[in-house]
PDB file of N, CA and C in Angstrom:
ATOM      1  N   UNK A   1       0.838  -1.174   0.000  1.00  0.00           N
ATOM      2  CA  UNK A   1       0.000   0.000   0.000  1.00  0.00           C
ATOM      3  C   UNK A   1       0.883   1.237   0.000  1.00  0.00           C
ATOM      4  N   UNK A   2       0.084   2.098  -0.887  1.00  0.00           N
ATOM      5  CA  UNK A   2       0.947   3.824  -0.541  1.00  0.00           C
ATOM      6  C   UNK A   2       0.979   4.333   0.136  1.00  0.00           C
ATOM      7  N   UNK A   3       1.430   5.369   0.761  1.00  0.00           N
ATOM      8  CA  UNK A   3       1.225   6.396   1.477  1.00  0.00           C
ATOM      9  C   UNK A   3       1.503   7.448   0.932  1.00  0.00           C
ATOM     10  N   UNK A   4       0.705   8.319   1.593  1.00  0.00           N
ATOM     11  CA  UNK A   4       1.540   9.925   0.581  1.00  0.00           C
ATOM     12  C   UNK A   4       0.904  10.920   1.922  1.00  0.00           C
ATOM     13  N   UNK A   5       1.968  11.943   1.613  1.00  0.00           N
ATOM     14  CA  UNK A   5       1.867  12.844   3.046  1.00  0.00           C
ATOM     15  C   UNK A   5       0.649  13.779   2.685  1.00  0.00           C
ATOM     16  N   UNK A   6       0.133  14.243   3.553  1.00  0.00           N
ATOM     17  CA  UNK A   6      -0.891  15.251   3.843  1.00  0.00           C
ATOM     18  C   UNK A   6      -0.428  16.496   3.174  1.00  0.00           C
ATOM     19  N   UNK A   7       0.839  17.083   3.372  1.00  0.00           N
ATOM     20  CA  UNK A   7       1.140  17.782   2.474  1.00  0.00           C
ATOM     21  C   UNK A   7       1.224  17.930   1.504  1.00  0.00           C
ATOM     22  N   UNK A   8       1.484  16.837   1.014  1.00  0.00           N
ATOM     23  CA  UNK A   8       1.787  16.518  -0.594  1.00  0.00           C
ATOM     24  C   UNK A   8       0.202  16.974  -1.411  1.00  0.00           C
ATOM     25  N   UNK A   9      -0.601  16.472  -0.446  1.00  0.00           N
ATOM     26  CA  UNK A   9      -2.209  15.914  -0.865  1.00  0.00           C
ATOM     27  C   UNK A   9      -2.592  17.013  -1.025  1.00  0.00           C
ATOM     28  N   UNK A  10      -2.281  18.545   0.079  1.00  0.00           N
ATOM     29  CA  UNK A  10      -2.604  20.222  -0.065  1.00  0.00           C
ATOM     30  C   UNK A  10      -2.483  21.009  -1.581  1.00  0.00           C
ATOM     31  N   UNK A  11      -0.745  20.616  -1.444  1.00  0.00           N
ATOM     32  CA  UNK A  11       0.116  21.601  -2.465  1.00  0.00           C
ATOM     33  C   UNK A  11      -1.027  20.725  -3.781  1.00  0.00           C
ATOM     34  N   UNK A  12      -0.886  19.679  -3.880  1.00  0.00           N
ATOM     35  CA  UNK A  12      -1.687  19.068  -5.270  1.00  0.00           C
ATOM     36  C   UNK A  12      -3.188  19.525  -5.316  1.00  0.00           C
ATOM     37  N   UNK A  13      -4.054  19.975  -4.782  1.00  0.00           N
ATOM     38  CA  UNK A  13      -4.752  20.340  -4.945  1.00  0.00           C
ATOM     39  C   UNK A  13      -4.609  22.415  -4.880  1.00  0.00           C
ATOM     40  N   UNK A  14      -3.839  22.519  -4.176  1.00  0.00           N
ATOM     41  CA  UNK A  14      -3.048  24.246  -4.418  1.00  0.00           C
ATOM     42  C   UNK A  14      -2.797  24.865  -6.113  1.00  0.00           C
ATOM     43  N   UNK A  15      -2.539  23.488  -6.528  1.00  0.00           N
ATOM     44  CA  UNK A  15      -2.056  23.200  -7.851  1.00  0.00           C
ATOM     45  C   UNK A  15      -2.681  23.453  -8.746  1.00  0.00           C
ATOM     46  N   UNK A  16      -4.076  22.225  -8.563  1.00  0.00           N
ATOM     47  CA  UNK A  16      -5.026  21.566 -10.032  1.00  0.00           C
ATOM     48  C   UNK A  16      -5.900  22.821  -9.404  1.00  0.00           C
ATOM     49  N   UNK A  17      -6.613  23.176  -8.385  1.00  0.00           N
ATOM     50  CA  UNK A  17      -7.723  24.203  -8.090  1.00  0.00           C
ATOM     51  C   UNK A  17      -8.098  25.590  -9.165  1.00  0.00           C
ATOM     52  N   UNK A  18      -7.238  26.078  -9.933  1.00  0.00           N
ATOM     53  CA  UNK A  18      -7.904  26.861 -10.751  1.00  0.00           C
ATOM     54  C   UNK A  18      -7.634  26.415 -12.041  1.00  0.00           C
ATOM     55  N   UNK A  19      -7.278  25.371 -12.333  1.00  0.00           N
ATOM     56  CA  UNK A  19      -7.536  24.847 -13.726  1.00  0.00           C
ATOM     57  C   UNK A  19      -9.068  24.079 -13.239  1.00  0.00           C
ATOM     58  N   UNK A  20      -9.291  23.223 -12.548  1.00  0.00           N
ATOM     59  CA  UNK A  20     -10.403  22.589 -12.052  1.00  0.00           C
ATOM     60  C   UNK A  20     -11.163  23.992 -12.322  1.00  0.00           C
ATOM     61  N   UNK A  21     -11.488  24.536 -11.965  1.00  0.00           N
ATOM     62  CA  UNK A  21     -12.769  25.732 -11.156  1.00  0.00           C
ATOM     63  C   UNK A  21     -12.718  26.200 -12.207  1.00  0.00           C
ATOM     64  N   UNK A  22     -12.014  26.071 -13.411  1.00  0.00           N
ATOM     65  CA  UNK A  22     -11.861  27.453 -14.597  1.00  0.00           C
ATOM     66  C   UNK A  22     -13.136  26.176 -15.758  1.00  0.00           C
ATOM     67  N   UNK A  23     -12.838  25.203 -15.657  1.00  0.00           N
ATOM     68  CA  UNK A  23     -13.514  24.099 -16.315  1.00  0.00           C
ATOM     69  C   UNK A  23     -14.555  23.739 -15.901  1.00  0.00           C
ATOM     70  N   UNK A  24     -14.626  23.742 -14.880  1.00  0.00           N
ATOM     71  CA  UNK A  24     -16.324  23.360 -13.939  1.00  0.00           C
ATOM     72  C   UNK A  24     -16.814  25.290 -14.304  1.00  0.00           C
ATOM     73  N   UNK A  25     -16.362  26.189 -14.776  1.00  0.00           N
ATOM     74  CA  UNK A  25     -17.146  27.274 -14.634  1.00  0.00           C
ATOM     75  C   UNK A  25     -17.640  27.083 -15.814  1.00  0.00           C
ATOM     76  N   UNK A  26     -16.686  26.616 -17.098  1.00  0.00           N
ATOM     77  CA  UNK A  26     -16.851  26.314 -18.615  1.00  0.00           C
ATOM     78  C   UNK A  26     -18.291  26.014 -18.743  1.00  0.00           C
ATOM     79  N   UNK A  27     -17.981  24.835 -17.891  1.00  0.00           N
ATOM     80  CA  UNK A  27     -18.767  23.729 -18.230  1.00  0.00           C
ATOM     81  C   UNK A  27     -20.448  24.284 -17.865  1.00  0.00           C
ATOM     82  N   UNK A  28     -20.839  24.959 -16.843  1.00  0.00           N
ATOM     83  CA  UNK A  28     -21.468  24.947 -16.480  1.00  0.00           C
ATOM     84  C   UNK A  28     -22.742  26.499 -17.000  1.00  0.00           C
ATOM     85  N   UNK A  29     -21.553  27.584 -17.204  1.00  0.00           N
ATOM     86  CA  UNK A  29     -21.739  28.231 -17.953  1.00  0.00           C
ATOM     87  C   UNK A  29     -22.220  28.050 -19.827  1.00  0.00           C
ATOM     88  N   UNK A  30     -22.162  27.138 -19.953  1.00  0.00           N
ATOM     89  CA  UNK A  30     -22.548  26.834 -21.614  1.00  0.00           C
ATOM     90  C   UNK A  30     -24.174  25.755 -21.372  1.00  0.00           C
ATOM     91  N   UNK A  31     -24.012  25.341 -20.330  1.00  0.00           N
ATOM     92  CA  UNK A  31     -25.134  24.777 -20.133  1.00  0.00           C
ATOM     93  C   UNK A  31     -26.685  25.293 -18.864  1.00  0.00           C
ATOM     94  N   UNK A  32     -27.607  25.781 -19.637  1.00  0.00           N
ATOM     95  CA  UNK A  32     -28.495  25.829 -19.016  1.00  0.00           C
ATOM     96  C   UNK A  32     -28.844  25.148 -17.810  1.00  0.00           C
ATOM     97  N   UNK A  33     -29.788  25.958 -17.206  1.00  0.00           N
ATOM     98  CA  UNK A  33     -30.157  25.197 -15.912  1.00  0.00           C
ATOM     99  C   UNK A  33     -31.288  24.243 -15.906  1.00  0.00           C
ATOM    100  N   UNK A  34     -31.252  22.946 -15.323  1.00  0.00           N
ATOM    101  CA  UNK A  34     -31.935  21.775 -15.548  1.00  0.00           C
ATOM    102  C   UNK A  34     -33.312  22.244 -15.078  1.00  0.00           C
ATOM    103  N   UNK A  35     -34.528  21.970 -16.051  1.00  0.00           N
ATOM    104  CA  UNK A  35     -36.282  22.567 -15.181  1.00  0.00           C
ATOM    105  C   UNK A  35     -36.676  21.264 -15.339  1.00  0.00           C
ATOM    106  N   UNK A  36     -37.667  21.179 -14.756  1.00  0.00           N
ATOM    107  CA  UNK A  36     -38.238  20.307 -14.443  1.00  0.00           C
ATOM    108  C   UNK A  36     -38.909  19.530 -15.628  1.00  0.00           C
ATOM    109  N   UNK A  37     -39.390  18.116 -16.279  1.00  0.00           N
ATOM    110  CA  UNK A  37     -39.215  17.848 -16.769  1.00  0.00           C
ATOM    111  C   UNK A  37     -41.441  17.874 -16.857  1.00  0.00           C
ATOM    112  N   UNK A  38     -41.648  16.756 -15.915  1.00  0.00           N
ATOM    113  CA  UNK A  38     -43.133  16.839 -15.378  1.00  0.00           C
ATOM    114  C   UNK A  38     -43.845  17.900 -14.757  1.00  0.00           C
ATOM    115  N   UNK A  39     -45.147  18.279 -15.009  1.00  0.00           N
ATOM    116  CA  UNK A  39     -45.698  18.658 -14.443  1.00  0.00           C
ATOM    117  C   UNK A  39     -46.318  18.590 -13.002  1.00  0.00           C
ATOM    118  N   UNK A  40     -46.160  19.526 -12.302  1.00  0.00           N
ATOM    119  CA  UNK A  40     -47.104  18.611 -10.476  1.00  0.00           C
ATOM    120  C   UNK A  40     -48.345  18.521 -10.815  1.00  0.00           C
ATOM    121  N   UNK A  41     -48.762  17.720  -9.913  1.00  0.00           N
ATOM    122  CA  UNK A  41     -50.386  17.168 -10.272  1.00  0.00           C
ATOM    123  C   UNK A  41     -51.548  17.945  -9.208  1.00  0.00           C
ATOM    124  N   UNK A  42     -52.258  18.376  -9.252  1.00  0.00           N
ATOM    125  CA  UNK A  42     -53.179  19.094  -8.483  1.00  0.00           C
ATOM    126  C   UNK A  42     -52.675  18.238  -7.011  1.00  0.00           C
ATOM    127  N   UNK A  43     -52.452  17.517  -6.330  1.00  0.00           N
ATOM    128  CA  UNK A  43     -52.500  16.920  -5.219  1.00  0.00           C
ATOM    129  C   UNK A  43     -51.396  17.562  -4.563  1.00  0.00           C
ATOM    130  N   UNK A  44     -49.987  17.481  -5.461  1.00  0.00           N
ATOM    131  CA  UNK A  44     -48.798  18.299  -4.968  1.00  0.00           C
ATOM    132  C   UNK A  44     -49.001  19.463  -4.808  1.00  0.00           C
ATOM    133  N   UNK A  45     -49.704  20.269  -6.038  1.00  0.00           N
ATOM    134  CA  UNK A  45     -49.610  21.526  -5.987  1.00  0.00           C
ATOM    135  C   UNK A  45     -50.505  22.142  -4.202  1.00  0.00           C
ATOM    136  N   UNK A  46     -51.265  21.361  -3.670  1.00  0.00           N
ATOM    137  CA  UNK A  46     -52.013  22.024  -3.074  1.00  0.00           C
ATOM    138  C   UNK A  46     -51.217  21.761  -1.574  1.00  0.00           C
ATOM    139  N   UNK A  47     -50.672  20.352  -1.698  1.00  0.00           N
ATOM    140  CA  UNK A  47     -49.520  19.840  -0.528  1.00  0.00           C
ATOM    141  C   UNK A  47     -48.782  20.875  -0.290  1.00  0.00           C
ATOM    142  N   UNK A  48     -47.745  21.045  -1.753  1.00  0.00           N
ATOM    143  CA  UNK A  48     -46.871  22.217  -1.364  1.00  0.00           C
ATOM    144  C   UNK A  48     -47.418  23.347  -0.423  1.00  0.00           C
ATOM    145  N   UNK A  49     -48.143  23.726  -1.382  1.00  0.00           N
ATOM    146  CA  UNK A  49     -48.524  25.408  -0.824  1.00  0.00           C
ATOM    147  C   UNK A  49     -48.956  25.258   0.485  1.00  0.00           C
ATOM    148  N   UNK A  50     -49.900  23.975   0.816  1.00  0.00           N
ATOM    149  CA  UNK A  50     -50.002  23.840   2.679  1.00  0.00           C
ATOM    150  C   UNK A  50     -49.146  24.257   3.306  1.00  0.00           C
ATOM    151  N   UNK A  51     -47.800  23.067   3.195  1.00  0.00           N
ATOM    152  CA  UNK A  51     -46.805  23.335   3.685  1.00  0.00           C
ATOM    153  C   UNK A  51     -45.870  24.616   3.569  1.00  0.00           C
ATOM    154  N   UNK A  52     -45.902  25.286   2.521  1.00  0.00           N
ATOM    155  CA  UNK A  52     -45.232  26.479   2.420  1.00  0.00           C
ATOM    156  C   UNK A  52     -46.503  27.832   3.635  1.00  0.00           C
ATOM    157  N   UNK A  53     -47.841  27.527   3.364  1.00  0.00           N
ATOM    158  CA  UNK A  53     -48.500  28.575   4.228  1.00  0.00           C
ATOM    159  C   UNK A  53     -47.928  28.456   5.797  1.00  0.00           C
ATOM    160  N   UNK A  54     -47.974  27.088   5.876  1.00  0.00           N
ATOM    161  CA  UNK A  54     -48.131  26.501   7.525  1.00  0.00           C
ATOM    162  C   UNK A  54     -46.310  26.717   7.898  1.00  0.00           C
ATOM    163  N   UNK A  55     -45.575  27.106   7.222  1.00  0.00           N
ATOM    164  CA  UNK A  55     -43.746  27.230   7.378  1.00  0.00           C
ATOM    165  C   UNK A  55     -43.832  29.078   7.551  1.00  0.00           C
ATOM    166  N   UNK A  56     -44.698  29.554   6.734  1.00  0.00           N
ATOM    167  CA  UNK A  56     -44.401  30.810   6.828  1.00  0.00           C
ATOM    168  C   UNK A  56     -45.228  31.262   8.222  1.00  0.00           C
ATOM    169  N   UNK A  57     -46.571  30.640   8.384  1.00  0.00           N
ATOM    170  CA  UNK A  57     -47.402  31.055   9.820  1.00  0.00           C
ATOM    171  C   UNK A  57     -46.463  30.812  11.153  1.00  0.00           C
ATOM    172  N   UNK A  58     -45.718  29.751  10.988  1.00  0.00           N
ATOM    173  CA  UNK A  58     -44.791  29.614  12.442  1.00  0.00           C
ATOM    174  C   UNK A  58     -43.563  30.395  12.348  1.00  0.00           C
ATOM    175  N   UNK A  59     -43.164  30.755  11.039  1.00  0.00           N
ATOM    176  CA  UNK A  59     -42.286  32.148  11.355  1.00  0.00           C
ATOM    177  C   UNK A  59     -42.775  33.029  11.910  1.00  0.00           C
ATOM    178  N   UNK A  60     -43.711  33.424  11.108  1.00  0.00           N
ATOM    179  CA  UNK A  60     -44.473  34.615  11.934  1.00  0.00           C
ATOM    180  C   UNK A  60     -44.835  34.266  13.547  1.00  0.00           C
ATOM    181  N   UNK A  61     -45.131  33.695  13.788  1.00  0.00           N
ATOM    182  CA  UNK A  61     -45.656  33.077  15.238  1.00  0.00           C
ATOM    183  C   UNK A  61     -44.210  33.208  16.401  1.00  0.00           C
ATOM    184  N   UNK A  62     -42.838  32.459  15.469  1.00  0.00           N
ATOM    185  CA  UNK A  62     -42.226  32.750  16.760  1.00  0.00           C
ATOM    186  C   UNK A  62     -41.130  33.915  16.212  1.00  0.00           C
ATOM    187  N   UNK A  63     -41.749  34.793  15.312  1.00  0.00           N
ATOM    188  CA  UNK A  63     -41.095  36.077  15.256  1.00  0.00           C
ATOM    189  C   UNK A  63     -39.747  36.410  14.675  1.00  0.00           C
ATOM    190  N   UNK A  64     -39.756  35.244  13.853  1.00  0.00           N
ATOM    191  CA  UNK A  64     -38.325  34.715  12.414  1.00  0.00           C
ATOM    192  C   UNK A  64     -39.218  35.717  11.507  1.00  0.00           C
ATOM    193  N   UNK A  65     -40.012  35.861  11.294  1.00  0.00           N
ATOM    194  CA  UNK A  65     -40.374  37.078  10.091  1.00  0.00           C
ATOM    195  C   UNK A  65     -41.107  38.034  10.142  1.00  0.00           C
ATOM    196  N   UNK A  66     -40.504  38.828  10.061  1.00  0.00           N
ATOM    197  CA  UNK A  66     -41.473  40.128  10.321  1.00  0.00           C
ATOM    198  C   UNK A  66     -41.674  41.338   9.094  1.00  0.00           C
ATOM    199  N   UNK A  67     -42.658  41.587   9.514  1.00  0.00           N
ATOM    200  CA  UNK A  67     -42.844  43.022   8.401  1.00  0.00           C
ATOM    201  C   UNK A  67     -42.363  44.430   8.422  1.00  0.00           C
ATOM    202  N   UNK A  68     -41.543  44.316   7.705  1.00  0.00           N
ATOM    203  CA  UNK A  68     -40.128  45.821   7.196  1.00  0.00           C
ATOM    204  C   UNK A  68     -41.157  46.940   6.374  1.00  0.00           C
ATOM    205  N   UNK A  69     -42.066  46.783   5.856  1.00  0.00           N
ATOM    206  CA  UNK A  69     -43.138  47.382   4.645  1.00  0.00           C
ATOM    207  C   UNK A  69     -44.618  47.136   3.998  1.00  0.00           C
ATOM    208  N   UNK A  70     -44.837  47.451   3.513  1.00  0.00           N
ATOM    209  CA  UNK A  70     -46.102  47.335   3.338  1.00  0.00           C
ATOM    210  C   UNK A  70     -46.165  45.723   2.401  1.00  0.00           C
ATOM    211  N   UNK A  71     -45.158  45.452   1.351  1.00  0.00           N
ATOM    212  CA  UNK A  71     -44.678  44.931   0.405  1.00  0.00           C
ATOM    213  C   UNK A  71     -43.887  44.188   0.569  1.00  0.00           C
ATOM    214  N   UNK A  72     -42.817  44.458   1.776  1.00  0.00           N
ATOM    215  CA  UNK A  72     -41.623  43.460   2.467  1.00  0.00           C
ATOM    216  C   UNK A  72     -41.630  42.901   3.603  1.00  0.00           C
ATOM    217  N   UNK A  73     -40.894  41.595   3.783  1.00  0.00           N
ATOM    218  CA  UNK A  73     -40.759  41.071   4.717  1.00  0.00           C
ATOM    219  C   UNK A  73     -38.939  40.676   4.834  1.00  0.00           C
ATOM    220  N   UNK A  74     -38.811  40.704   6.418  1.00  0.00           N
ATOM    221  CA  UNK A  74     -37.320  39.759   6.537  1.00  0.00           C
ATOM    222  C   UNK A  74     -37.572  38.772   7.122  1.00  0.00           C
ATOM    223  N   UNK A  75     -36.867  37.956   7.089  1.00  0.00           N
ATOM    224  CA  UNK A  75     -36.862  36.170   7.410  1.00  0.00           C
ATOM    225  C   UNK A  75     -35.668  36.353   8.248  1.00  0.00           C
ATOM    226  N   UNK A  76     -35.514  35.943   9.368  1.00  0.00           N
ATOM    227  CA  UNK A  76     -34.500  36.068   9.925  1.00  0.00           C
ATOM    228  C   UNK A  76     -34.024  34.174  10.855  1.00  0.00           C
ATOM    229  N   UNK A  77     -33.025  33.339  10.297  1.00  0.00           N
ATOM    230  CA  UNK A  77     -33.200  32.044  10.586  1.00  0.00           C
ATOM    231  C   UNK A  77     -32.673  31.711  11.915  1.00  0.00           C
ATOM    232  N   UNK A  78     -32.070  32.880  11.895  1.00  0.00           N
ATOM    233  CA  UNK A  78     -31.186  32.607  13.537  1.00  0.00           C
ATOM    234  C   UNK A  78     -31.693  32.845  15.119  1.00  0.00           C
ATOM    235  N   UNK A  79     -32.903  33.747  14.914  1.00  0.00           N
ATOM    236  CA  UNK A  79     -34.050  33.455  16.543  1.00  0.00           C
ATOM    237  C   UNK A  79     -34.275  32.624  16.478  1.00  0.00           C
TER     238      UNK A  79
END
């Protein structure tokens, strides 16, 4: 079996890191962002939004979101 030092393992990635990141930007940049393929079905659609009403009522409740405006709100995740 090999071994190879921890250091070694740094500097090599010190190394490949902006050729890597310059290619994953390539790459990702030429290609659109993946949508969804199916439609939701009335059953989801109404699930979701439950769950999205009933997530936003207990913010409000223990005072993670409050109203900045007539129009705005902040979400705050850390109370």
């Amino acid at each position: 079996m090999r071994s190879v030092k921890m250091s070694r393992i740094e500097s090599n990635i010190l190394e490949n890191r902006p050729s890597v990141n310059a290619r994953l930007n390539s790459n990702s940049s030429s290609h659109s962002r993946i949508r969804r393929c199916r439609s939701r079905s009335l059953d989801e659609k109404v699930a979701l939004t439950e769950i999205t009403k009933a997530s936003i009522e207990r913010a409000k409740r223990e005072g993670k979101m409050k109203m900045i405006g007539k129009r705005w709100m902040y979400y705050d995740p850390t109370e």
